[in-house]
N, C-alpha and C. Protein backbone atom coordinates (compact mmCIF):
# COMPACT_ATOMS: atom_id res chain seq x y z
N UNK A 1 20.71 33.52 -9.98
CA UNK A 1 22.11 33.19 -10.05
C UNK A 1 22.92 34.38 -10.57
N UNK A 2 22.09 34.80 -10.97
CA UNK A 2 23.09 36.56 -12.16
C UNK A 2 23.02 37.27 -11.10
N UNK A 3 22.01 37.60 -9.98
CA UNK A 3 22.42 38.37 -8.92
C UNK A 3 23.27 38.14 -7.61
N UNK A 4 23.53 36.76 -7.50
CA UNK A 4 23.76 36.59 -6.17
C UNK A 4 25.42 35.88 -6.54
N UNK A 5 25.52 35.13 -7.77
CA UNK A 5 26.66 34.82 -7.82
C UNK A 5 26.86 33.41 -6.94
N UNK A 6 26.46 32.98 -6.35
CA UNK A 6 26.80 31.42 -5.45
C UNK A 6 27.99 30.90 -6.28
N UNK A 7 28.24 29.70 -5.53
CA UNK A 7 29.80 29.66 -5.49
C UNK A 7 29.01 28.09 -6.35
N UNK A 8 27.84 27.68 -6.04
CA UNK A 8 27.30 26.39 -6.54
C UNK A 8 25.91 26.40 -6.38
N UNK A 9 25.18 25.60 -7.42
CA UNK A 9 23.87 25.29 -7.21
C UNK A 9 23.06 23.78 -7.47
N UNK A 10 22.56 23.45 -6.22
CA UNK A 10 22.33 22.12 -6.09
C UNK A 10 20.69 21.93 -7.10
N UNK A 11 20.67 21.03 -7.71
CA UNK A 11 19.50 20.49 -9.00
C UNK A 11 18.93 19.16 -8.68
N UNK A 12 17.62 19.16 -9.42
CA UNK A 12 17.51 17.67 -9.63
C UNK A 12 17.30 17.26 -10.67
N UNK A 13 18.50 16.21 -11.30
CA UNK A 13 18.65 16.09 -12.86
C UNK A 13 18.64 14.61 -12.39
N UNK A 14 18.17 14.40 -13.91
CA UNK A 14 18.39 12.67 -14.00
C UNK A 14 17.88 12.41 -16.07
N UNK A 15 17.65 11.07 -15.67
CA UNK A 15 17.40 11.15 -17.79
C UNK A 15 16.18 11.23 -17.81
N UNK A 16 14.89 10.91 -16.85
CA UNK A 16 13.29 11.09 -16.75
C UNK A 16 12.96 12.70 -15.93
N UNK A 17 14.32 13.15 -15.55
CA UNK A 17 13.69 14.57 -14.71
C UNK A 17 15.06 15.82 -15.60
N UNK A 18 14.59 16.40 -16.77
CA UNK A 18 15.40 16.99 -17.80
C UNK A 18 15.22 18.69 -17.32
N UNK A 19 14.53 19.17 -16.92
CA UNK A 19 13.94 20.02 -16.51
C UNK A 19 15.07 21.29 -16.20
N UNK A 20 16.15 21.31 -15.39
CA UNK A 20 17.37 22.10 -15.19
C UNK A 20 18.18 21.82 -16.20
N UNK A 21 18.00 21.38 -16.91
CA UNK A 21 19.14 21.79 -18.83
C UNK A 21 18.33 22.15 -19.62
N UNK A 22 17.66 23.15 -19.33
CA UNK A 22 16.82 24.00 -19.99
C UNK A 22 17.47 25.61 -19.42
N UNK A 23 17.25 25.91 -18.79
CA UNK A 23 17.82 27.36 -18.12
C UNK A 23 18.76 27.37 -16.93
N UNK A 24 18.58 26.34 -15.87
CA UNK A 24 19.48 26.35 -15.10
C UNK A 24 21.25 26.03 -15.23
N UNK A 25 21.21 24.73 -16.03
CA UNK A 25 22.46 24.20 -15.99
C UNK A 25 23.40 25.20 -16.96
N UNK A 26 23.11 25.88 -18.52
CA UNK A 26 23.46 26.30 -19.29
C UNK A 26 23.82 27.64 -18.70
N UNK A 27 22.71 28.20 -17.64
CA UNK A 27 23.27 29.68 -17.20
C UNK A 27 24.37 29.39 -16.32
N UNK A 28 24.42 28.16 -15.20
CA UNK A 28 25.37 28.15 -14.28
C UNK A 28 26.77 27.78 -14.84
N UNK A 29 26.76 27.00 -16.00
CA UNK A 29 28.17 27.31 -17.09
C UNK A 29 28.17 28.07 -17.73
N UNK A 30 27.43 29.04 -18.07
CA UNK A 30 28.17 30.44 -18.61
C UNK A 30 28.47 31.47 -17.34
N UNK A 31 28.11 31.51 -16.04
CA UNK A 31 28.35 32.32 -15.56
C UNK A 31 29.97 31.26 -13.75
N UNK A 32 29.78 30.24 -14.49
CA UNK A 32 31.04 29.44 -13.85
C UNK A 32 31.05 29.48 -12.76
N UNK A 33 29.60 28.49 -11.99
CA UNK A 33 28.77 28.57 -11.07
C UNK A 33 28.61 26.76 -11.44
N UNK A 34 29.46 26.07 -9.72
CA UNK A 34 29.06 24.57 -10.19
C UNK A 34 27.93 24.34 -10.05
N UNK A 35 27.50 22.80 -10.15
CA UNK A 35 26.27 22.29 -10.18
C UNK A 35 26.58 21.09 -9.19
N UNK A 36 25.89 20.95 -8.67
CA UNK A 36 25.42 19.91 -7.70
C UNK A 36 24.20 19.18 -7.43
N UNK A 37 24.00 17.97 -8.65
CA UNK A 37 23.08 17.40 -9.02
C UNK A 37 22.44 16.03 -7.69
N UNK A 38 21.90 16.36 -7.36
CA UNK A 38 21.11 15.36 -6.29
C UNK A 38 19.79 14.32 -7.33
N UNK A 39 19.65 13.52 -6.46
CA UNK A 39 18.23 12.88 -7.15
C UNK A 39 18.68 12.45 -8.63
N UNK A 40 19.27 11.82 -9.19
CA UNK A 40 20.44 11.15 -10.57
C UNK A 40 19.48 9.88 -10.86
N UNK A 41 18.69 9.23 -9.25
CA UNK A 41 18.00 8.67 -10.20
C UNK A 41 16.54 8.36 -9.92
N UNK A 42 16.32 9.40 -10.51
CA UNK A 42 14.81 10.23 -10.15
C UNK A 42 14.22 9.79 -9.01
N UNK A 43 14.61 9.66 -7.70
CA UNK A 43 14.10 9.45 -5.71
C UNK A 43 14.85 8.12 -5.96
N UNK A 44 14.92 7.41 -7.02
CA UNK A 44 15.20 6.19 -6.58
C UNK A 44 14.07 5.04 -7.47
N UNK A 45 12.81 5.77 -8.08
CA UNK A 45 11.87 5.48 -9.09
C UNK A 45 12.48 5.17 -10.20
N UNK A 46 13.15 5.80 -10.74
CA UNK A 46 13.66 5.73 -12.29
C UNK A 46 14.62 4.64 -11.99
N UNK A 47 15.76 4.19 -11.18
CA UNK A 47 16.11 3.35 -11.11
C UNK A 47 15.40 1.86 -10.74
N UNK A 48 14.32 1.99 -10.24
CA UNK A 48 13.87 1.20 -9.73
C UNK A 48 12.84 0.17 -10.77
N UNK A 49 11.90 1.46 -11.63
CA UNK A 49 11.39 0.98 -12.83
C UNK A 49 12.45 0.63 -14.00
N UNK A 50 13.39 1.49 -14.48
CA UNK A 50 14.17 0.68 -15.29
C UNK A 50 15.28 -0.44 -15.04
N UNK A 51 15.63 -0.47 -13.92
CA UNK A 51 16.24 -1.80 -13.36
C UNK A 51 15.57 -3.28 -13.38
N UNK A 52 14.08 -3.47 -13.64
CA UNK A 52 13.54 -5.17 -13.92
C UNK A 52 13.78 -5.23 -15.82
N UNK A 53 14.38 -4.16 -15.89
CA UNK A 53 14.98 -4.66 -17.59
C UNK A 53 16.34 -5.15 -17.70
N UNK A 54 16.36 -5.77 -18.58
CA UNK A 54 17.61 -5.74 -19.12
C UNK A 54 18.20 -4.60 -19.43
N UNK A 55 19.69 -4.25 -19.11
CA UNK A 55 20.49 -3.58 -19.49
C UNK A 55 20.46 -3.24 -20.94
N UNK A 56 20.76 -2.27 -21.85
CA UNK A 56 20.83 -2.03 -23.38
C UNK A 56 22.35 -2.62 -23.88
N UNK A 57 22.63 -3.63 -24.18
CA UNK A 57 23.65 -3.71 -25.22
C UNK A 57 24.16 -2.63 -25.17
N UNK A 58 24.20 -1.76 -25.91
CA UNK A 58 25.36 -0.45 -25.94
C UNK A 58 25.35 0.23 -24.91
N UNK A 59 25.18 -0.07 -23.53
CA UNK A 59 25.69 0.56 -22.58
C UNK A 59 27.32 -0.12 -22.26
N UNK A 60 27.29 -1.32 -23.13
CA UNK A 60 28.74 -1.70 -23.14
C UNK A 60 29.68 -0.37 -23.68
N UNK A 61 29.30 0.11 -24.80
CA UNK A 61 30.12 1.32 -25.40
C UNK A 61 31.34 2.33 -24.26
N UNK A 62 30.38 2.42 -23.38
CA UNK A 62 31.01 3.31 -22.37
C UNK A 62 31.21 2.67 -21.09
N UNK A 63 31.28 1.28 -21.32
CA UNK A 63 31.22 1.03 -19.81
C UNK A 63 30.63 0.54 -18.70
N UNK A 64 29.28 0.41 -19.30
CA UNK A 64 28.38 0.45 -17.92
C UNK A 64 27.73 -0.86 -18.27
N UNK A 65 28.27 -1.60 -16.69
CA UNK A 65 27.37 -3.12 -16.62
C UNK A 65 26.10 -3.01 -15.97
N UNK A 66 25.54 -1.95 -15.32
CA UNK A 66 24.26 -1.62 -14.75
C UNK A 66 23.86 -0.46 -15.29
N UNK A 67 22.22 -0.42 -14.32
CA UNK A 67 21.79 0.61 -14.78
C UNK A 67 22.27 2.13 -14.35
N UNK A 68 22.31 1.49 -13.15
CA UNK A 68 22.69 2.94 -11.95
C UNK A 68 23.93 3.56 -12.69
N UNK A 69 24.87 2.64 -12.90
CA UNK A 69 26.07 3.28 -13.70
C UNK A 69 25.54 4.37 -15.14
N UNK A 70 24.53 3.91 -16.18
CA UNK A 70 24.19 3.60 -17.19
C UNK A 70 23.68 5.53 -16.46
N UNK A 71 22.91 5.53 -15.76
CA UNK A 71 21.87 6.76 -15.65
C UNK A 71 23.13 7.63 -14.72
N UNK A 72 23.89 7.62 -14.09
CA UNK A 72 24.98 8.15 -13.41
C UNK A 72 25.97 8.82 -14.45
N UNK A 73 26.55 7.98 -15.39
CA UNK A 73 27.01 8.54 -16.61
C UNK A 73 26.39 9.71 -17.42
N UNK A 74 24.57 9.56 -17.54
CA UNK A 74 23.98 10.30 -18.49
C UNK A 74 23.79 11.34 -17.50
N UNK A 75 24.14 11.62 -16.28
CA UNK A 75 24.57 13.10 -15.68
C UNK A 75 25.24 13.25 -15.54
N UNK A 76 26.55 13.13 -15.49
CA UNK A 76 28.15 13.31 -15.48
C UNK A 76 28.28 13.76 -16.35
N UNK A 77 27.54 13.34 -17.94
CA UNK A 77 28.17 13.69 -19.36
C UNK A 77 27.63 15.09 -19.73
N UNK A 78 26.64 16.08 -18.91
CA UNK A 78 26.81 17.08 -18.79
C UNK A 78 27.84 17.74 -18.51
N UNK A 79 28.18 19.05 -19.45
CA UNK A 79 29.33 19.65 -19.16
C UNK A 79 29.20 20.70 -18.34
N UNK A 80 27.98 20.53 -17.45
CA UNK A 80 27.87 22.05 -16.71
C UNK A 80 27.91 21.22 -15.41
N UNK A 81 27.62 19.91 -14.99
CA UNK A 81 27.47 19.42 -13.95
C UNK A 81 29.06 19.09 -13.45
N UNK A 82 29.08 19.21 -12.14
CA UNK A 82 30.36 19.21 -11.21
C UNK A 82 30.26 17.86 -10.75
N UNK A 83 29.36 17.47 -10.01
CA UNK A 83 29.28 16.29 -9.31
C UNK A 83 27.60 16.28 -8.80
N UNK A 84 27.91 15.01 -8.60
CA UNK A 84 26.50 13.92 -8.62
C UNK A 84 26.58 13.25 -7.23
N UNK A 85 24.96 13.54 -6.69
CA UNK A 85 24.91 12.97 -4.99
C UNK A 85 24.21 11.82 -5.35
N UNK A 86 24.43 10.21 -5.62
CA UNK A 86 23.43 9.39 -5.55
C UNK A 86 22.56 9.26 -4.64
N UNK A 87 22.98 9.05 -3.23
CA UNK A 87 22.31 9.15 -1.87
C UNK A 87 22.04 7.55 -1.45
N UNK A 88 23.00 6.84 -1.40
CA UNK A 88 22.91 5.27 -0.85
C UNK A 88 23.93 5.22 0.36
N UNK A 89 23.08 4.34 0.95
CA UNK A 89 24.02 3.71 2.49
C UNK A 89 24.42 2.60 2.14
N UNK A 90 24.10 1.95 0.87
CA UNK A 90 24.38 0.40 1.03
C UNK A 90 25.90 0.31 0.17
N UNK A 91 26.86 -0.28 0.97
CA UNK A 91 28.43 -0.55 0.46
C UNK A 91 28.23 -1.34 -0.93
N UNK A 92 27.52 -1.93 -1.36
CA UNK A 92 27.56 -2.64 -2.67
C UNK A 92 26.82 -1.74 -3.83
N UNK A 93 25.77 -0.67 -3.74
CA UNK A 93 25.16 -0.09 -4.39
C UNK A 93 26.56 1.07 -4.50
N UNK A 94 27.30 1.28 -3.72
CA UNK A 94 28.33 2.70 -3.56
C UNK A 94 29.18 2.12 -4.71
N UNK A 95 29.94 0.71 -4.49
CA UNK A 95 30.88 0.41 -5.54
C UNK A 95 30.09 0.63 -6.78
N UNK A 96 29.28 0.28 -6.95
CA UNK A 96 28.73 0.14 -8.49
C UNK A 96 28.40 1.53 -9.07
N UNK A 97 28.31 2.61 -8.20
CA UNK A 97 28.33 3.80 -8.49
C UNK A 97 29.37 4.40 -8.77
N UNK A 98 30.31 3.84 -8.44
CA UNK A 98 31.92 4.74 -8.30
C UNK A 98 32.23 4.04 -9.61
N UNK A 99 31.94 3.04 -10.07
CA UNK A 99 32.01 2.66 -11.59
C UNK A 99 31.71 3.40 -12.60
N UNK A 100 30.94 4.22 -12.20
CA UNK A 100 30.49 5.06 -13.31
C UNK A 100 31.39 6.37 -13.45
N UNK A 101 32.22 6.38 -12.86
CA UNK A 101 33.18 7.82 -12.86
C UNK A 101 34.25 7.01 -14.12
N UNK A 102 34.17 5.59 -14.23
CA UNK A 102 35.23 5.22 -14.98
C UNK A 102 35.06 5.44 -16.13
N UNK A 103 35.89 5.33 -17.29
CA UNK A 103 35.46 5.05 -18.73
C UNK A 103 34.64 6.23 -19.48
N UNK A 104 34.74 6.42 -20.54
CA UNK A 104 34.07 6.94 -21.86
C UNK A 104 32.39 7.44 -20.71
N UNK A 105 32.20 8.86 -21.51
CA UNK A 105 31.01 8.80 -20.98
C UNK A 105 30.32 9.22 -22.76
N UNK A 106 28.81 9.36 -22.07
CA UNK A 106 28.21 8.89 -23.15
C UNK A 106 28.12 10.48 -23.83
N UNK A 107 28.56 10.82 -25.31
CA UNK A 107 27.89 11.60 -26.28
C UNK A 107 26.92 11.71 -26.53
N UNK A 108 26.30 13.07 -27.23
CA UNK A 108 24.97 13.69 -27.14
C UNK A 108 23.77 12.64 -27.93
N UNK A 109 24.33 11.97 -28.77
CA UNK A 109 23.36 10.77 -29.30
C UNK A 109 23.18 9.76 -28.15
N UNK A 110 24.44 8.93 -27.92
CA UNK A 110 23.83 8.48 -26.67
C UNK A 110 22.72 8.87 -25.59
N UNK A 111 23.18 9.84 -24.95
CA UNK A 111 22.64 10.49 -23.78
C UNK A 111 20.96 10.21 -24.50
N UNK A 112 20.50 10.43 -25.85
CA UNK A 112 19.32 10.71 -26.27
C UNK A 112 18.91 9.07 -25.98
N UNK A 113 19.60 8.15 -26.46
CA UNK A 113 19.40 6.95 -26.44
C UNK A 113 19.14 6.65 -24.92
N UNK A 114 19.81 7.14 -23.79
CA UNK A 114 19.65 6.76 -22.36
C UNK A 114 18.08 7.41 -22.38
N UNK A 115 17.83 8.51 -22.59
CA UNK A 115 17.02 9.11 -22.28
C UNK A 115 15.57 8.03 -22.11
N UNK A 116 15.46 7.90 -24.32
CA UNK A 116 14.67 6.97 -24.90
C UNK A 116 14.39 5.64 -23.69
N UNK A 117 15.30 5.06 -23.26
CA UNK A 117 15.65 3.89 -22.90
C UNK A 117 14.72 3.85 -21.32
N UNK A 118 15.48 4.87 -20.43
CA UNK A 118 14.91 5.52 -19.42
C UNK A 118 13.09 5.56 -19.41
N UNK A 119 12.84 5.83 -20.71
CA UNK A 119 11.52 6.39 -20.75
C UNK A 119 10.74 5.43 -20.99
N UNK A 120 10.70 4.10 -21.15
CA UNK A 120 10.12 3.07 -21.55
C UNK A 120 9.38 2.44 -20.68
């Protein structure tokens, strides 16, 4: 990225795949280079295993009546990330995603709490 300069660089972040906020995301905001996060919820696994849970109570805090919202938020609330590709065709999974652009996103304790939560 220090040599070539791109105008953006596409990632795969989510709260079970942390891996690009280690060197990628931090260099592409210091050198003011967006991000374009694909895969938010890890292929579709991470949503899929943490979705037969219940939601966490304090995902009320910020907003979020699902999960998808809940894990959509905890990449948005990166400050190096530009925007987030969920990757759904289905019109009812899209609204519930566009929910998550609304409202409070989650602070660095939170985000740890999604993480935790995620990881269970």
């Amino acid at each position: 990225m220090r040599a070539a300069r791109p105008d953006f660089v596409q990632v795969n972040y989510a709260a079970d795949d942390r891996d690009a906020q280690r060197r990628i995301l931090p260099l592409a905001a210091d050198l003011g280079i967006a991000v374009v996060v694909n895969r938010p919820f890890g292929g579709g696994g991470l949503l899929a295993r943490v979705g037969r849970r219940p939601l966490p109570a304090w995902a009320a805090q910020i907003g979020c009546t699902s999960w998808a919202q809940l894990l959509l938020k905890f990449v948005l609330a990166h400050p190096a990330v530009t925007l987030v590709i969920p990757g759904t065709g289905r019109p009812d999974y899209m609204l519930d995603n566009v929910r998550a652009g609304r409202g409070a996103y989650p602070d660095a304790a939170l985000r740890r709490r999604i993480v935790d939560a995620a990881g269970r």
